[in-house]
N, C-alpha and C. Protein backbone atom coordinates (compact mmCIF):
# COMPACT_ATOMS: atom_id res chain seq x y z
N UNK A 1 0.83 -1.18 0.00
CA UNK A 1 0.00 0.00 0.00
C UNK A 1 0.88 1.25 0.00
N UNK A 2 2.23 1.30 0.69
CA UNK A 2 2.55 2.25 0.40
C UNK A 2 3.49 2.84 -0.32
N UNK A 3 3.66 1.71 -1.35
CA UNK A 3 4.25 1.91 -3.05
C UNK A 3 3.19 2.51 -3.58
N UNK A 4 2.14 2.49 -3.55
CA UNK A 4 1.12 2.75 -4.60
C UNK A 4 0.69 4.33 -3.50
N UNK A 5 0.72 4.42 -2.52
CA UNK A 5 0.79 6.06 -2.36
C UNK A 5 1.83 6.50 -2.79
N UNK A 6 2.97 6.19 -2.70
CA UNK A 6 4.41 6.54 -2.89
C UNK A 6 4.08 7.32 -4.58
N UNK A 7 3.93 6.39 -5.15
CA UNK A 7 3.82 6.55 -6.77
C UNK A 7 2.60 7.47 -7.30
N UNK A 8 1.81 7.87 -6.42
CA UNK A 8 0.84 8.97 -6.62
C UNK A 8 0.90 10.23 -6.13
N UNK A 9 2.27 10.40 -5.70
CA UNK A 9 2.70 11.40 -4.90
C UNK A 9 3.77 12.53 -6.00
N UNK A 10 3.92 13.52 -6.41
CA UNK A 10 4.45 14.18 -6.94
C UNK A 10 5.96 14.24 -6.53
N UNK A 11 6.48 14.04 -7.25
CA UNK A 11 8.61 14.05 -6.67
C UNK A 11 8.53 15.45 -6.02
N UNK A 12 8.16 16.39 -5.62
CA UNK A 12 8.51 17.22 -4.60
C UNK A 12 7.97 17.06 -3.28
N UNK A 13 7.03 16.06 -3.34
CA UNK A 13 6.47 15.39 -2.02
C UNK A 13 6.39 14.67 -1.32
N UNK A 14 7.32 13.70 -2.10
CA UNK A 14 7.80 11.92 -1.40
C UNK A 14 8.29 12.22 0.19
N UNK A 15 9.05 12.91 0.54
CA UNK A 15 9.58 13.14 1.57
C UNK A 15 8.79 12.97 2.58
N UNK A 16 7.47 14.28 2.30
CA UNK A 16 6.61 14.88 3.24
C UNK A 16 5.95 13.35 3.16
N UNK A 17 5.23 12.73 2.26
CA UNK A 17 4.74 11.71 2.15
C UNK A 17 5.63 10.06 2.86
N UNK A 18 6.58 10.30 2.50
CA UNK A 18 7.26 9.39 3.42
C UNK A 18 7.26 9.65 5.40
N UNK A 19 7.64 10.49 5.37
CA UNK A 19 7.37 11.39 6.87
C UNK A 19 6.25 10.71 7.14
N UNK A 20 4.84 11.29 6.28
CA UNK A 20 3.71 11.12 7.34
C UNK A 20 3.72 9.71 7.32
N UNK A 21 4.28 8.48 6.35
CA UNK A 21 3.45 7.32 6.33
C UNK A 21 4.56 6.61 7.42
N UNK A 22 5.91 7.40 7.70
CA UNK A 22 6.46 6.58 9.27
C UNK A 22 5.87 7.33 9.90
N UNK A 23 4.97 8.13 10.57
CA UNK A 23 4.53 8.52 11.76
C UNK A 23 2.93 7.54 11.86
N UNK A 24 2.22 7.30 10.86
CA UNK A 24 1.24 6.71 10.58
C UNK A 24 1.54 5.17 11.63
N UNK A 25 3.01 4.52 10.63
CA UNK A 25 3.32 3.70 10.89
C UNK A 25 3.69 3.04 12.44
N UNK A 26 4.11 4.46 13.29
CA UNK A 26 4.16 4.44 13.83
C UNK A 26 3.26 4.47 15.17
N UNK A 27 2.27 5.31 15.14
CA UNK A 27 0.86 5.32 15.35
C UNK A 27 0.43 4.33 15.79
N UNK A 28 0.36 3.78 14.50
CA UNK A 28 -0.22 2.14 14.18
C UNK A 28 0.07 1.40 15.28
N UNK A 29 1.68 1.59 15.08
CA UNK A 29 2.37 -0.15 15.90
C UNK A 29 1.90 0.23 17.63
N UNK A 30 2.39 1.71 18.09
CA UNK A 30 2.21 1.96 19.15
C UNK A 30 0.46 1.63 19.44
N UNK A 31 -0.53 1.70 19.13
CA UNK A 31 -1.82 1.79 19.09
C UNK A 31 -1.79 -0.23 19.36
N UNK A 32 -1.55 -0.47 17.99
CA UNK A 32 -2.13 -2.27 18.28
C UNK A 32 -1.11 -3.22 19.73
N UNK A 33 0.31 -2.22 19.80
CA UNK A 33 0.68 -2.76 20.96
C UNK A 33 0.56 -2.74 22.11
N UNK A 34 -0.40 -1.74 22.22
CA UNK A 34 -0.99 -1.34 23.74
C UNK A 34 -1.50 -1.82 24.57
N UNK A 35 -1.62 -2.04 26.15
CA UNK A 35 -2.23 -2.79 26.74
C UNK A 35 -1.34 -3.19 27.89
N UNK A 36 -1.80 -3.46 29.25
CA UNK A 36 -1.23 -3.93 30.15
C UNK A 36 0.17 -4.38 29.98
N UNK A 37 0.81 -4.59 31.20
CA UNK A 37 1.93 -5.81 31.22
C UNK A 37 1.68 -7.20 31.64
N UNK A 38 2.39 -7.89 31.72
CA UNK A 38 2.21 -9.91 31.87
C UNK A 38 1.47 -9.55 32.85
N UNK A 39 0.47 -10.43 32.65
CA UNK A 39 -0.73 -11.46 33.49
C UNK A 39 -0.18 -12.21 33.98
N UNK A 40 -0.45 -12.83 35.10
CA UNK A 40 -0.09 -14.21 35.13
C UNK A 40 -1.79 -14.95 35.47
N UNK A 41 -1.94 -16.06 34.58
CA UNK A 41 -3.04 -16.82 34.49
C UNK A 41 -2.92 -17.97 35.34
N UNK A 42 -3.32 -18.53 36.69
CA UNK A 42 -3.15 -19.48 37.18
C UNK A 42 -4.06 -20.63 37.29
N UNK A 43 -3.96 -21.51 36.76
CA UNK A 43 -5.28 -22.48 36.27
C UNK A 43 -4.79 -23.72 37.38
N UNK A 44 -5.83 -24.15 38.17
CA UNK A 44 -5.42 -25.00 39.23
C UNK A 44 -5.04 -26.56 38.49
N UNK A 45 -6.08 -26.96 37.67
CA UNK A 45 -5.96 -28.11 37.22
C UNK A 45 -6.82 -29.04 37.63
N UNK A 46 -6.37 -30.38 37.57
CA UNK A 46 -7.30 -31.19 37.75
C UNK A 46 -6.59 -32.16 39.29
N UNK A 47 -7.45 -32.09 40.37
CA UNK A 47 -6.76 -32.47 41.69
C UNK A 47 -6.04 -33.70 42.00
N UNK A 48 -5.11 -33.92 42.21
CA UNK A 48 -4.43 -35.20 42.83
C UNK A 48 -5.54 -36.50 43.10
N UNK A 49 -5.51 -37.74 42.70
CA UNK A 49 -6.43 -38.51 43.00
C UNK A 49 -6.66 -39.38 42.39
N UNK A 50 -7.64 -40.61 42.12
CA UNK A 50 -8.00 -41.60 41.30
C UNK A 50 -9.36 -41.30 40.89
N UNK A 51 -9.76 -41.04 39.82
CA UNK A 51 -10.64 -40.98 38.88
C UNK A 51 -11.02 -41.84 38.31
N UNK A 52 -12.15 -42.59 37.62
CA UNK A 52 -13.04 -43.48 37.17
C UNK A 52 -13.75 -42.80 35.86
N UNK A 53 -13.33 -42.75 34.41
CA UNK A 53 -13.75 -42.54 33.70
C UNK A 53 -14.57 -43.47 32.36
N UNK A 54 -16.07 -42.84 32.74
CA UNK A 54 -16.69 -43.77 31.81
C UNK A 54 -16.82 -43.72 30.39
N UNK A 55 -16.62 -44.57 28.96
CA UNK A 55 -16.68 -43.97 27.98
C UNK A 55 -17.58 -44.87 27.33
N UNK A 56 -19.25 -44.07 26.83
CA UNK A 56 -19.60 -44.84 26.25
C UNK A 56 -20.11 -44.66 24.64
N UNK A 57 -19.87 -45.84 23.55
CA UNK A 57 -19.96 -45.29 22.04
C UNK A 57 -21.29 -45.85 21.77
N UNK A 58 -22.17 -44.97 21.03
CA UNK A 58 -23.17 -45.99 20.13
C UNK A 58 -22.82 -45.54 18.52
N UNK A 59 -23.86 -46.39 18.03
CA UNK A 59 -23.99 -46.08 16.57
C UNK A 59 -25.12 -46.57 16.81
N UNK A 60 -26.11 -45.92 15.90
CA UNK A 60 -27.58 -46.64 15.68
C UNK A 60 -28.47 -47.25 17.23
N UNK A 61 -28.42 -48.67 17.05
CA UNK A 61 -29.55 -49.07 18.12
C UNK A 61 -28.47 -49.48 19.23
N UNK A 62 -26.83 -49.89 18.60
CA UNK A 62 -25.86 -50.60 19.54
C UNK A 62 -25.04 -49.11 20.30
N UNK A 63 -24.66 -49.85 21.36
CA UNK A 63 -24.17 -49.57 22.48
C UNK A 63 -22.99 -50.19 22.98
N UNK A 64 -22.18 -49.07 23.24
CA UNK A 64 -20.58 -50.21 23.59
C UNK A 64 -20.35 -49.17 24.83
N UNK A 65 -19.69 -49.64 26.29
CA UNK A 65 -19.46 -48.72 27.55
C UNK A 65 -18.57 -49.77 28.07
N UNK A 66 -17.26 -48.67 28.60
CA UNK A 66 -16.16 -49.66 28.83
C UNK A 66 -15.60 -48.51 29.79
N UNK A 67 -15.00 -48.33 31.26
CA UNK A 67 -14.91 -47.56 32.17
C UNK A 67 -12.84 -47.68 32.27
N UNK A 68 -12.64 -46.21 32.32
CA UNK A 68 -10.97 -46.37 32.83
C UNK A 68 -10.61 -45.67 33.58
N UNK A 69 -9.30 -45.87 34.41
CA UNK A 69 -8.92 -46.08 35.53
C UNK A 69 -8.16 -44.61 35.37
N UNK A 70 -8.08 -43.46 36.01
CA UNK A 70 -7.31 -42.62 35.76
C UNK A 70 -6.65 -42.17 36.70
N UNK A 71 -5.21 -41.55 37.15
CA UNK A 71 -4.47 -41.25 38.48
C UNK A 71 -4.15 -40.26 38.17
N UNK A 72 -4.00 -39.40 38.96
CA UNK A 72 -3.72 -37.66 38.57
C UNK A 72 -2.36 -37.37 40.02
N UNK A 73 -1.39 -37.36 39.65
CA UNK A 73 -0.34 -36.95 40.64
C UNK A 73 0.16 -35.84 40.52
C-alpha cells in the first residue's frame, strides 16, 4: 500500500509523504501494541487422586461402555 501512495505522490512530495506514512506507521504499531503488562493466568488443574472414567460409544440401536482407571499426581 505504500508503493502505490508513494507513486501517486508528486517528486517534490515523497519526503513529506514518506514522513507522514512513518509517523502513521508508527501510530499504528504503538496503538495495536498497547495494553497492560504480563498477566499471570493461574489455572489450578485437575486435583491429585484416582478418577473413574466412563466412555460410552453408540452407533444406531448398539451400544458399547467400557470404564478407565485414571491417576492424577
Amino acid at each position: 500500500m505504500a508503493g502505490v501512495f508513494l507513486l501517486g505522490v508528486p517528486r517534490r512530495r515523497r519526503g513529506t509523504a514518506m514522513l507522514g506514512l512513518l509517523v502513521f506507521a508508527f501510530l499504528a504499531t504503538g496503538l495495536g501494541c498497547g495494553g497492560g503488562g504480563p498477566t499471570q493466568v493461574t489455572t489450578p488443574g485437575t486435583p491429585s487422586g484416582n478418577y473413574t472414567i466412563t466412555i460410552t460409544a453408540t452407533s444406531g440401536s448398539n451400544a458399547s461402555q467400557t470404564t478407565v482407571n485414571l491417576t492424577v499426581q
